[in-house]
C-alpha atoms as a PDB file:
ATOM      1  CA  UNK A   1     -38.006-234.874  70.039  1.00  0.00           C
ATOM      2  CA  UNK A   2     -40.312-233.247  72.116  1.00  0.00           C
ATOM      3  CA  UNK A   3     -37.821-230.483  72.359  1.00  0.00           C
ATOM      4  CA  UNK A   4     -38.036-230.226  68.559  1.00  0.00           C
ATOM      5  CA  UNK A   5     -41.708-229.556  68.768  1.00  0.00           C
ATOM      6  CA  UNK A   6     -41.145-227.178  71.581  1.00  0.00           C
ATOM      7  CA  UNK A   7     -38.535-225.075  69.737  1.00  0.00           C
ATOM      8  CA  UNK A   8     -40.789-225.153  66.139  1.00  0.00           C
ATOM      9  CA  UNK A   9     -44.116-223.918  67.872  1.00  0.00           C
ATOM     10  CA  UNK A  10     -41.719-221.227  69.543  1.00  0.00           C
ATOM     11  CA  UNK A  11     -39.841-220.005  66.081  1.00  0.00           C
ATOM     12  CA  UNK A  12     -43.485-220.249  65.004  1.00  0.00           C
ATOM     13  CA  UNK A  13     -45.438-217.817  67.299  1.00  0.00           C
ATOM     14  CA  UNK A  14     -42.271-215.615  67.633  1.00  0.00           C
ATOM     15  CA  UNK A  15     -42.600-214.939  63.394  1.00  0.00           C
ATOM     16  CA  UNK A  16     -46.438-214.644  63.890  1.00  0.00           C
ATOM     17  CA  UNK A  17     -45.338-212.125  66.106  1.00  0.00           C
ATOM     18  CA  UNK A  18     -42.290-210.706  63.953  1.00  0.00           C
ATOM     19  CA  UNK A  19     -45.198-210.235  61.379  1.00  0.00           C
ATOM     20  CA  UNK A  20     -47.813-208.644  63.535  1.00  0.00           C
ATOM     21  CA  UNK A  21     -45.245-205.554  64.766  1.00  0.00           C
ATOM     22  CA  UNK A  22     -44.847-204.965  60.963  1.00  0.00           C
ATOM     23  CA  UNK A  23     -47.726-204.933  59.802  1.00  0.00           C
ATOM     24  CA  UNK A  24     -49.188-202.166  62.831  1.00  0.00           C
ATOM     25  CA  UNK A  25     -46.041-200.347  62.831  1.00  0.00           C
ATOM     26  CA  UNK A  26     -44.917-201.609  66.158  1.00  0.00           C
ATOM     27  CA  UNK A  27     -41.211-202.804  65.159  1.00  0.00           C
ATOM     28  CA  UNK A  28     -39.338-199.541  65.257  1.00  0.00           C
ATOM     29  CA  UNK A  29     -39.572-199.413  69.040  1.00  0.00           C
ATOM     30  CA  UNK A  30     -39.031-203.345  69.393  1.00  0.00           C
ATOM     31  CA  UNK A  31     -36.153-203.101  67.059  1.00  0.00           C
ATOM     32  CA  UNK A  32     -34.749-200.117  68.521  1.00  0.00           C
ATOM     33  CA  UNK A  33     -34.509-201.851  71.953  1.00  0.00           C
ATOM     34  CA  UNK A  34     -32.832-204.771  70.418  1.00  0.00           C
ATOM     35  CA  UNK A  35     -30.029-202.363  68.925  1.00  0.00           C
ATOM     36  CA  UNK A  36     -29.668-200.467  72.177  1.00  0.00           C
ATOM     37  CA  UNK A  37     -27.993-203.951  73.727  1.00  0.00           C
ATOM     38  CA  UNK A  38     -24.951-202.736  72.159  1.00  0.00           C
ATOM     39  CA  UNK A  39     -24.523-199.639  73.219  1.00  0.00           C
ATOM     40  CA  UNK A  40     -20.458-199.306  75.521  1.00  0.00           C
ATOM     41  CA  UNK A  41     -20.326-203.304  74.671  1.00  0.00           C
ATOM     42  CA  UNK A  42     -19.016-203.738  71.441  1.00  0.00           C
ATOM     43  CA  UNK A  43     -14.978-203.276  71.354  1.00  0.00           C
ATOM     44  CA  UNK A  44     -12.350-203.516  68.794  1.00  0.00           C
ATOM     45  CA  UNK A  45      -9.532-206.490  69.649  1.00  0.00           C
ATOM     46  CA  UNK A  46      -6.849-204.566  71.298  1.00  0.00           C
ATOM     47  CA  UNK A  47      -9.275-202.712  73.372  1.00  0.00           C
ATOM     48  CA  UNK A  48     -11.684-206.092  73.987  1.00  0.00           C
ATOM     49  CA  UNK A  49     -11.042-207.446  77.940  1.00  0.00           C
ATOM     50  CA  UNK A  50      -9.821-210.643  78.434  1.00  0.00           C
ATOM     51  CA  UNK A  51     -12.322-213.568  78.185  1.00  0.00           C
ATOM     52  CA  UNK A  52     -12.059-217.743  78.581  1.00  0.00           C
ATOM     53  CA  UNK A  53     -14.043-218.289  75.260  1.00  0.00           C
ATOM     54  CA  UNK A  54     -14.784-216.124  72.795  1.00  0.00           C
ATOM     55  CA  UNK A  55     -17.827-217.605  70.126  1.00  0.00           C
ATOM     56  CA  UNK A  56     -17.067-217.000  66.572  1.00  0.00           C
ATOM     57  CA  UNK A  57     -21.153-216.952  64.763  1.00  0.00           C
ATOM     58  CA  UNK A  58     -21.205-218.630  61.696  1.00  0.00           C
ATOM     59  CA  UNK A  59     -22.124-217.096  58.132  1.00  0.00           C
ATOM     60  CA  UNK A  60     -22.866-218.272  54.832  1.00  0.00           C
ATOM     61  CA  UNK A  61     -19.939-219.781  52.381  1.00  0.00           C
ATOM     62  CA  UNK A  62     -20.005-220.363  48.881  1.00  0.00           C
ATOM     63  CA  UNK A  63     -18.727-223.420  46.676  1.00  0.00           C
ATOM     64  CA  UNK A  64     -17.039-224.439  50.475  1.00  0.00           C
ATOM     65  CA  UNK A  65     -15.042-221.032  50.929  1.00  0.00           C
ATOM     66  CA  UNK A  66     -16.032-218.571  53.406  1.00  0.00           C
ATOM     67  CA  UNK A  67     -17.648-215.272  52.287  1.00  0.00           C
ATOM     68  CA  UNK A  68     -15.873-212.687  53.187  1.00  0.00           C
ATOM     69  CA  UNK A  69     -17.975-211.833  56.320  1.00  0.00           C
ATOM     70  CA  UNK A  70     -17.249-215.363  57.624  1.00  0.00           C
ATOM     71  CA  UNK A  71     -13.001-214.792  56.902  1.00  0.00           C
ATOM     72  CA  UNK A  72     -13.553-211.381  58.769  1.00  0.00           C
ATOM     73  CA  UNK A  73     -14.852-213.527  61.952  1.00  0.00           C
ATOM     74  CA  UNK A  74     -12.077-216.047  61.944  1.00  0.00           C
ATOM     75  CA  UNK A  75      -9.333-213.748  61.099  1.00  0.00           C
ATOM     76  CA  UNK A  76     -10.594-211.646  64.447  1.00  0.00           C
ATOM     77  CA  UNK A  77     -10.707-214.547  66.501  1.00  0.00           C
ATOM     78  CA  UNK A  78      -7.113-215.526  65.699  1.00  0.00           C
ATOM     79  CA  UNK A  79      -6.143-211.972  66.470  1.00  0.00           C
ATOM     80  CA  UNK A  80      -7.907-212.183  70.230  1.00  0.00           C
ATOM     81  CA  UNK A  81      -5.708-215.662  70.468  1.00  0.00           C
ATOM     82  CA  UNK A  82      -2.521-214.442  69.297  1.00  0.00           C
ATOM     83  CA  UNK A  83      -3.121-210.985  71.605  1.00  0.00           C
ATOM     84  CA  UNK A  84      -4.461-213.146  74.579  1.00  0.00           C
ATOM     85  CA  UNK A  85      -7.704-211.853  75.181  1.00  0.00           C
ATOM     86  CA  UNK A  86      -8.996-215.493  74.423  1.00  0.00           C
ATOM     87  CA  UNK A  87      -7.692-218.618  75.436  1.00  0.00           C
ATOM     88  CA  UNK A  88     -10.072-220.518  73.683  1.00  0.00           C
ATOM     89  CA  UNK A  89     -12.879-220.313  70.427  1.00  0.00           C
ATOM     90  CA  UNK A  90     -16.101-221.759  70.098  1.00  0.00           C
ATOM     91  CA  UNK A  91     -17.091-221.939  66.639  1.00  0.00           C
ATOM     92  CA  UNK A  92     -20.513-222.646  66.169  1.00  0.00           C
ATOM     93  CA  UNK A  93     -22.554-223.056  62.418  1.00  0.00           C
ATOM     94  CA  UNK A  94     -23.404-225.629  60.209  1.00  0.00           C
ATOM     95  CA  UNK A  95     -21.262-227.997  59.079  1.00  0.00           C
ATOM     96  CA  UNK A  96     -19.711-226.541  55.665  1.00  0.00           C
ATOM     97  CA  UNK A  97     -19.237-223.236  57.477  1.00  0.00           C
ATOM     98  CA  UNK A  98     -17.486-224.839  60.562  1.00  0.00           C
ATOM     99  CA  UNK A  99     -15.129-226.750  57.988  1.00  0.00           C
ATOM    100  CA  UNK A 100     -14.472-223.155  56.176  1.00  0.00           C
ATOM    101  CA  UNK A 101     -13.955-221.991  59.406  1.00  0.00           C
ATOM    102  CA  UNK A 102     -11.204-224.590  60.118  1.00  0.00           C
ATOM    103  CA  UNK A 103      -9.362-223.902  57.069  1.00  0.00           C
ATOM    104  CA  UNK A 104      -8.116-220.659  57.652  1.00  0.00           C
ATOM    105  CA  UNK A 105      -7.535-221.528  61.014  1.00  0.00           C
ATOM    106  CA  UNK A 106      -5.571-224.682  60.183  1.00  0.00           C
ATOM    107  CA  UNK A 107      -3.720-221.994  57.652  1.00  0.00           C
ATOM    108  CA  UNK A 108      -3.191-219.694  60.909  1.00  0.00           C
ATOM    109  CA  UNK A 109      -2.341-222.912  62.984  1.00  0.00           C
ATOM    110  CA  UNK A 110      -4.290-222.111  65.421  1.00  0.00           C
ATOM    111  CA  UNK A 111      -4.024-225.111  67.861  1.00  0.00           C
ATOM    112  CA  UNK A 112      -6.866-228.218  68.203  1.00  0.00           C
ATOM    113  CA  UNK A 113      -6.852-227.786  71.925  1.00  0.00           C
ATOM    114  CA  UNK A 114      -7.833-224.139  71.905  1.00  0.00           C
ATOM    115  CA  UNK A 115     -10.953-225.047  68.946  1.00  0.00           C
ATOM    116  CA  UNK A 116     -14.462-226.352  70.779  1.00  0.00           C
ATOM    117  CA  UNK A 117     -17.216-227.031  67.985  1.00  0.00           C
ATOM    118  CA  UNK A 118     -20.466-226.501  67.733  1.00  0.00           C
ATOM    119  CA  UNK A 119     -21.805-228.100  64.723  1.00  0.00           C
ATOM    120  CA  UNK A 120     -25.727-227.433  65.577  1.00  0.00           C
ATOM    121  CA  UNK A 121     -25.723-223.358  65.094  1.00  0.00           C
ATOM    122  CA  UNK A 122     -28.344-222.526  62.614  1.00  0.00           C
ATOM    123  CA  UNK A 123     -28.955-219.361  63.517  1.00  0.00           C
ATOM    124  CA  UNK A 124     -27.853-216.759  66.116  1.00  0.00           C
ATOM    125  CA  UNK A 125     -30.402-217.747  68.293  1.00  0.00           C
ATOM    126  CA  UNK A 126     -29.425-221.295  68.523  1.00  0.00           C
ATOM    127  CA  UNK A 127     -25.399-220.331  68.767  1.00  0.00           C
ATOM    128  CA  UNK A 128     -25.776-218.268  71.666  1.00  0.00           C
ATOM    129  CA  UNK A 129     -28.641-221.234  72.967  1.00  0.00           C
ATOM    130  CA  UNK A 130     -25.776-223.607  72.272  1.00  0.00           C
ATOM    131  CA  UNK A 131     -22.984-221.580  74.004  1.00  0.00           C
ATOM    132  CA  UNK A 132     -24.659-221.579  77.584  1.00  0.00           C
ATOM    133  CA  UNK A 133     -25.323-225.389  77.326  1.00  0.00           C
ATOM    134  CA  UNK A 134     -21.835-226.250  76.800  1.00  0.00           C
ATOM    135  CA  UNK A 135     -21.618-224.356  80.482  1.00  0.00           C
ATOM    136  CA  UNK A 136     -20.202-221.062  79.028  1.00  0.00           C
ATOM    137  CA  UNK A 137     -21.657-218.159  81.042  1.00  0.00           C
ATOM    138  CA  UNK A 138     -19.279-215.238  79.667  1.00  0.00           C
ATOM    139  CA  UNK A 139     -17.767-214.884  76.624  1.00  0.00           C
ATOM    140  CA  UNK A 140     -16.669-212.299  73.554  1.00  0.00           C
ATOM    141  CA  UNK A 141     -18.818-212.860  70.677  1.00  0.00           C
ATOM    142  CA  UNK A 142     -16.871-211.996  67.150  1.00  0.00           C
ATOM    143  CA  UNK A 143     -19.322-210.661  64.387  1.00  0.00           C
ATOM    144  CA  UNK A 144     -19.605-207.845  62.188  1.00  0.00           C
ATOM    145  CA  UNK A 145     -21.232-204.276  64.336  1.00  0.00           C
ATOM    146  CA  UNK A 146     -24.640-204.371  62.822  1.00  0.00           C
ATOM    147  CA  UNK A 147     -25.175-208.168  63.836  1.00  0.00           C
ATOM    148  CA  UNK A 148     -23.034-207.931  67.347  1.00  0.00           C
ATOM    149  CA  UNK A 149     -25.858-205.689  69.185  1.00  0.00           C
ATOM    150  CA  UNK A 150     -28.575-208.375  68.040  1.00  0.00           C
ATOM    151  CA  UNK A 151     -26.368-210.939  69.786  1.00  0.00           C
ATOM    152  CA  UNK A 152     -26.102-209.573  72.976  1.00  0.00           C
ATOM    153  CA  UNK A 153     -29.244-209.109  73.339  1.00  0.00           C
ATOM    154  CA  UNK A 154     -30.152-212.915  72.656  1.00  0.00           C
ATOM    155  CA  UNK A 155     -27.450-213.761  74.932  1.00  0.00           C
ATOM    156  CA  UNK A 156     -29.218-211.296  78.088  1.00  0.00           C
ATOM    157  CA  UNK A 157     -32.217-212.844  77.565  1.00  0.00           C
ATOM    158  CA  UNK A 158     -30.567-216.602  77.442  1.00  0.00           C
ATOM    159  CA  UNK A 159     -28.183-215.688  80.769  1.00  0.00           C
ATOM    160  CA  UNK A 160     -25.029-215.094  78.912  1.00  0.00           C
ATOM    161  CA  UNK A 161     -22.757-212.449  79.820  1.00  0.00           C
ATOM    162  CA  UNK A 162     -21.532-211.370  76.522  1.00  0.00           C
ATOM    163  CA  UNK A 163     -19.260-208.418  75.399  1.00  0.00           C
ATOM    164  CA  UNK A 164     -18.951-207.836  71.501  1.00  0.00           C
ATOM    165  CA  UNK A 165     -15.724-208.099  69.282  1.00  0.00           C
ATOM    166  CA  UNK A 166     -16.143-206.245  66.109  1.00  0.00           C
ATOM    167  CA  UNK A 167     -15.313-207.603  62.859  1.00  0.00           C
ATOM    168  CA  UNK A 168     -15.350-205.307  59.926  1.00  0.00           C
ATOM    169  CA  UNK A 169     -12.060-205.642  58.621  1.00  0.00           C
ATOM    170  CA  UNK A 170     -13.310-204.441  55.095  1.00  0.00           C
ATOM    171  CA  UNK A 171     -16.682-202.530  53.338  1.00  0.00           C
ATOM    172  CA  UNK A 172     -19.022-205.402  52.223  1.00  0.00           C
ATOM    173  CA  UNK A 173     -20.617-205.004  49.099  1.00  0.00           C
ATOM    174  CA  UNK A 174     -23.975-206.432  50.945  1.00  0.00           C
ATOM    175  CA  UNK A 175     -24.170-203.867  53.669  1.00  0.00           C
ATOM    176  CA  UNK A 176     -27.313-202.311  52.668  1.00  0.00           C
ATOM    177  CA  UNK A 177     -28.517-205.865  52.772  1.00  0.00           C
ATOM    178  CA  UNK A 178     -27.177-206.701  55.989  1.00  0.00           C
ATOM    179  CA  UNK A 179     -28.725-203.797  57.598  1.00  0.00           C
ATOM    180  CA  UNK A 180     -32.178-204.289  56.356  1.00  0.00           C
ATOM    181  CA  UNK A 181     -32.572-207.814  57.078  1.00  0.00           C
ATOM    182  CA  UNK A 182     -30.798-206.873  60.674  1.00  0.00           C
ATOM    183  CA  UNK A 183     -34.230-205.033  61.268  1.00  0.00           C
ATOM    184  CA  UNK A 184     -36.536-207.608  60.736  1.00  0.00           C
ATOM    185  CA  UNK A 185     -33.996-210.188  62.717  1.00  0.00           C
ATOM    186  CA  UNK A 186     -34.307-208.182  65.613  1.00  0.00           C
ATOM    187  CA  UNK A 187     -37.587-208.138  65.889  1.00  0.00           C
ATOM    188  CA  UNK A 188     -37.999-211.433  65.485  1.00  0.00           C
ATOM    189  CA  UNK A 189     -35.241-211.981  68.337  1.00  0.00           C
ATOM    190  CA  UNK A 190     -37.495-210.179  70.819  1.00  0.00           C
ATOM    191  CA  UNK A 191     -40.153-212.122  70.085  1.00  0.00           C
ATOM    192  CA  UNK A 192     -37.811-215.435  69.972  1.00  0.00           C
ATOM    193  CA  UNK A 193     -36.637-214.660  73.813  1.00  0.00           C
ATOM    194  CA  UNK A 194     -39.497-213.454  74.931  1.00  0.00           C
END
C-alpha cells in the first residue's frame, strides 16, 4: 500500500509539473528530448534484431474488440514470432485489452508457452515499470512510431534496454489525435522518470 501512495504523490507532482512547462512555454524543449529517444532505434520487423521478449503496449478496445491500433500491435508481434526475432511476448494492459489481445492471437495460434501476461499495465509508464520487474532487461517494444520514441525513453530512464518495432500497418483516422496528445504524454514522461 505504501507503494500505492508512493506512486500517486509521484503521478501527482510529475502532472503539476506536466502543467507548469505548459503554461511558461517550457515543453517544446522537454518534449523534444523525449522524441529524440527514438532517433536509429525504431525498426520495421524484418530489419528489427533478434530479442528474448518483445512487449506488446496495450491500447484501448471497444465493445471487447481491439481498435485497430491495438490489432496493428498484435498482428506485429506475431510477425517477429513467426520471423524469429522473438521467442517470446509480453503483453501487458488491462484486462479487456489483454483478452482482445489473446483473441487474435489464439486466431494466429500463437502458442501459451511463448505468451507472459501482464495484467497491471495502465499506462506506458507502468508497462515498461512492469517489464523490468518481471527481470526483463532488453526487449523490442511493438507500438505505433509516434508512441515508440516515448517508450524508449521511459524504458532508459527505468534501466531497460529497449529497441522499437513499428506498427503502422494502416493510416488511423485518429492520427492528428494521437500526435497531439503524444506531446503532452511526453512531457509528462519526463517529469514521471525524473
Amino acid at each position: 500500500m505504501a507503494s500505492d501512495a508512493a506512486d500517486a504523490r509521484i503521478r501527482t507532482g510529475a502532472r503539476r509539473r506536466t502543467l507548469l512547462s505548459f503554461a511558461t512555454f517550457g515543453w517544446r524543449g522537454i518534449a523534444a528530448e523525449v522524441q529524440r529517444a527514438g532517433e536509429g532505434r525504431i525498426f520495421s520487423v524484418d530489419a528489427a534484431p533478434p530479442h528474448d521478449v518483445a512487449l506488446i503496449l496495450g491500447a484501448r478496445v471497444r465493445e471487447g474488440r481491439a481498435t485497430a491500433v491495438l490489432e496493428d500491435r498484435v498482428l506485429t508481434a506475431i510477425e517477429l514470432i513467426q520471423e524469429q526475432k522473438a521467442r517470446r511476448l509480453l503483453l501487458s494492459g488491462l484486462p479487456d485489452e489483454l483478452e482482445a489481445m489473446r483473441g487474435i492471437l489464439d486466431a494466429h495460434a500463437i502458442s501459451p508457452e511463448a505468451l507472459i501476461w501482464d495484467p497491471k499495465g495502465l499506462h506506458t509508464f507502468e508497462s515498461i515499470h512492469n517489464t523490468r520487474a518481471l527481470g526483463h532487461r532488453e526487449v523490442l517494444i511493438v507500438s505505433q512510431a509516434f508512441h515508440l520514441p516515448r517508450s524508449l525513453f521511459i524504458a532508459d530512464r527505468l534501466g531497460l534496454k529497449a529497441l522499437g518495432v513499428a506498427a503502422d500497418r494502416r493510416p488511423y483516422l485518429q492520427a492528428k489525435k494521437f500526435a497531439q496528445r503524444e506531446v503532452f504524454s511526453s512531457v509528462l514522461a519526463y517529469w514521471m522518470t525524473r
